[in-house]
Protein backbone atom coordinates (compact mmCIF):
# COMPACT_ATOMS: atom_id res chain seq x y z
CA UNK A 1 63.74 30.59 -8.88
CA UNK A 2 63.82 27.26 -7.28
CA UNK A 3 66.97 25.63 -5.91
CA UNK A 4 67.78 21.68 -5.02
CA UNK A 5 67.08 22.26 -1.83
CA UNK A 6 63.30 23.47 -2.70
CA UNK A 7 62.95 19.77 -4.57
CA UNK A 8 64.71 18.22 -1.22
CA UNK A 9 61.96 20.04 0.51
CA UNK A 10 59.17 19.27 -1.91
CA UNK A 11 60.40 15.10 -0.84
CA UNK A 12 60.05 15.40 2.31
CA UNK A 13 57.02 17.04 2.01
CA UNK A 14 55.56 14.26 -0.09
CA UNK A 15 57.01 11.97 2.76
CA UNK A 16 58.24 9.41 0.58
CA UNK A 17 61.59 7.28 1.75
CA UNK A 18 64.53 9.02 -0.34
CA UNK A 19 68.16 9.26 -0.04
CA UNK A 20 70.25 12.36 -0.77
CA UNK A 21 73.16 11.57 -3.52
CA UNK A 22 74.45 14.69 -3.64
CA UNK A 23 75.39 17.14 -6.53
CA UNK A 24 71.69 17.63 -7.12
CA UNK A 25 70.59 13.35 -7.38
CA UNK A 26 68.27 11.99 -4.80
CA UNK A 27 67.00 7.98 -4.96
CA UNK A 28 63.56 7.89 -3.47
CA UNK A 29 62.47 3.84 -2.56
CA UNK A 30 58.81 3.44 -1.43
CA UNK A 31 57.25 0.22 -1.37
CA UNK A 32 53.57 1.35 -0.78
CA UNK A 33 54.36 3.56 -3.96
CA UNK A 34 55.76 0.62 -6.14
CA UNK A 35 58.42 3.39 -6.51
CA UNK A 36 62.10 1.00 -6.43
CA UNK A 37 65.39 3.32 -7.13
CA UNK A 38 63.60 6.10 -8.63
CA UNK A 39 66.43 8.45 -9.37
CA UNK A 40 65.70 12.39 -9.74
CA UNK A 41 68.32 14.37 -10.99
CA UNK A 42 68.42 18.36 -10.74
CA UNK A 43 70.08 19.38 -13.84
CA UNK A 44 70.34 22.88 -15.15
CA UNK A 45 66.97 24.02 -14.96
CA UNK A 46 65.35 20.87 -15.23
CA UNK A 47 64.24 17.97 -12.96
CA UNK A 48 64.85 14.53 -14.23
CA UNK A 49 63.05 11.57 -12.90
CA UNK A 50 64.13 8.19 -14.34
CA UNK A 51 63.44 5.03 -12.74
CA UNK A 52 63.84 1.16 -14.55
CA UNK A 53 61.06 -0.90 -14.89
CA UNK A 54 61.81 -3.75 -16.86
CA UNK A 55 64.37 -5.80 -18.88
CA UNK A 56 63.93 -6.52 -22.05
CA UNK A 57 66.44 -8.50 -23.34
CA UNK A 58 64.42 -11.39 -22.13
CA UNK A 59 61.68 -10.65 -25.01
CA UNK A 60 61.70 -11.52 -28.90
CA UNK A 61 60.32 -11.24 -31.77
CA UNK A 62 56.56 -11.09 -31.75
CA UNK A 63 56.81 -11.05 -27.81
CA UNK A 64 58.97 -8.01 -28.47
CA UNK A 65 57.21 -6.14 -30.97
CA UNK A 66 53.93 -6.81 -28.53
CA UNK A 67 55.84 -5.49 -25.60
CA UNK A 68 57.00 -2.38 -27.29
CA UNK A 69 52.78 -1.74 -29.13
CA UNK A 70 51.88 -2.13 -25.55
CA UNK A 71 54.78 0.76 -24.47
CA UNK A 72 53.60 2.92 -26.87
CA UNK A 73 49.91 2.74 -25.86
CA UNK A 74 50.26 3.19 -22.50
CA UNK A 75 52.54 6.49 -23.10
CA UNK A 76 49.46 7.59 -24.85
CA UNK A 77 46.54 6.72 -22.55
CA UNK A 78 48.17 5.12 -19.08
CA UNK A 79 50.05 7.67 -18.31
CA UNK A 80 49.78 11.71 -17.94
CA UNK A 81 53.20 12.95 -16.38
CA UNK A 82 55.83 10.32 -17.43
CA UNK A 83 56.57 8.07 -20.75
CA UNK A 84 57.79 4.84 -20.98
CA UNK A 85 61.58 4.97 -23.07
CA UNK A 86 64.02 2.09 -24.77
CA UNK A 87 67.45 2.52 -23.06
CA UNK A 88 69.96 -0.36 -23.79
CA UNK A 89 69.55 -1.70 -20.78
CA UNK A 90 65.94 -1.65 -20.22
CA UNK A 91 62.11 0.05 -20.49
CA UNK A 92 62.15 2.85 -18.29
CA UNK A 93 59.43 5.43 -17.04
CA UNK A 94 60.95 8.96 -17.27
CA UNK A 95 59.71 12.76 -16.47
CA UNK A 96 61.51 15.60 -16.82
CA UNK A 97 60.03 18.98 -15.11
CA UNK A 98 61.44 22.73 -14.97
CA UNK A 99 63.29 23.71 -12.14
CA UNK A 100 62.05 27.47 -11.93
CA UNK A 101 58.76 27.66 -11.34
CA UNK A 102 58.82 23.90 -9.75
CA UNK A 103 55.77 23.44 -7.22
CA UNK A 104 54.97 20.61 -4.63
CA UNK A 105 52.04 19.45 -6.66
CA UNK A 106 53.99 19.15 -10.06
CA UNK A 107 56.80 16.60 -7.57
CA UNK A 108 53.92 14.72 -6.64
CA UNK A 109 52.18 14.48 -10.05
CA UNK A 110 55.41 12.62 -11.62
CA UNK A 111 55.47 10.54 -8.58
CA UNK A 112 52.59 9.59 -8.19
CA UNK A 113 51.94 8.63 -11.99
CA UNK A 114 55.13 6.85 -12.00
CA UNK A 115 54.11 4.92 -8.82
CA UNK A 116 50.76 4.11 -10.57
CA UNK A 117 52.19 2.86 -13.82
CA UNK A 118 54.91 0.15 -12.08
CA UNK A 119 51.54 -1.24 -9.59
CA UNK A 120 48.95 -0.78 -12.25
CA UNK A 121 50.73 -1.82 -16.22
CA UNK A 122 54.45 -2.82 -15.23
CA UNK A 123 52.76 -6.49 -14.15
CA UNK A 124 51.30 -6.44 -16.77
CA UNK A 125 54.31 -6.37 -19.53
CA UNK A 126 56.00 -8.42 -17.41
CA UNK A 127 53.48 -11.08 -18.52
CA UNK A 128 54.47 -13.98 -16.84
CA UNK A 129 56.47 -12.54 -13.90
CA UNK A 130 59.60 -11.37 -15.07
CA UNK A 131 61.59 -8.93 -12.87
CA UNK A 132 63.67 -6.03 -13.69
């Protein structure tokens, strides 16, 4: 069964930049990954990875509904670890993982599929070089 402190160790293993919240929540920020606030939480048995990509409050109607056609693509051919989801405050990219049988090459899947999708598509639905 694997603990917090084997997905601590699977981090630094993947030697990516991260900081240690506490209570299970680590914030990994890589700039050669594209990878800004990523937050993983260890939750029950799970590991949840959750990081915001983009604002959209700043689109409308057909810009909107374009955006979101795009989101819904790219869940279903950009991406193979992690989806894009509508919060109220944003678009993020989430994962979610199980904690027991947990390896080092699952970790680095998520992160590097997240890191892919905010270099490769982010720009992209940003359009004309919005920010989070």
């Amino acid at each position: 069964m694997r603990t917090i402190a084997d997905v601590e160790r699977f981090l630094k293993d993947a030697d990516v930049p991260f900081q240690d919240i506490g209570g299970g929540m680590f914030i990994v920020t890589d700039d050669a990954s594209g990878l800004h606030n990523l937050a993983i939480k260890v939750e029950d048995a799970v590991v949840l990875f959750s990081l915001h990509v983009l604002d959209h409050s700043h689109f409308s109607g057909a810009q909107r509904e374009k955006l979101f056609e795009q989101l819904l693509r790219l869940n279903g051919t950009g991406l193979l670890h992690a989806a894009f989801a509508l919060q109220d405050d944003g678009v993020y990219l989430q994962a979610a993982l199980p904690l027991p049988n947990l390896d080092e090459n699952e970790l680095q899947a998520v992160l590097d599929d997240m890191g892919l999708a905010t270099t490769q598509h982010v720009p992209g639905l940003r359009g004309d070089g919005r920010t989070n």
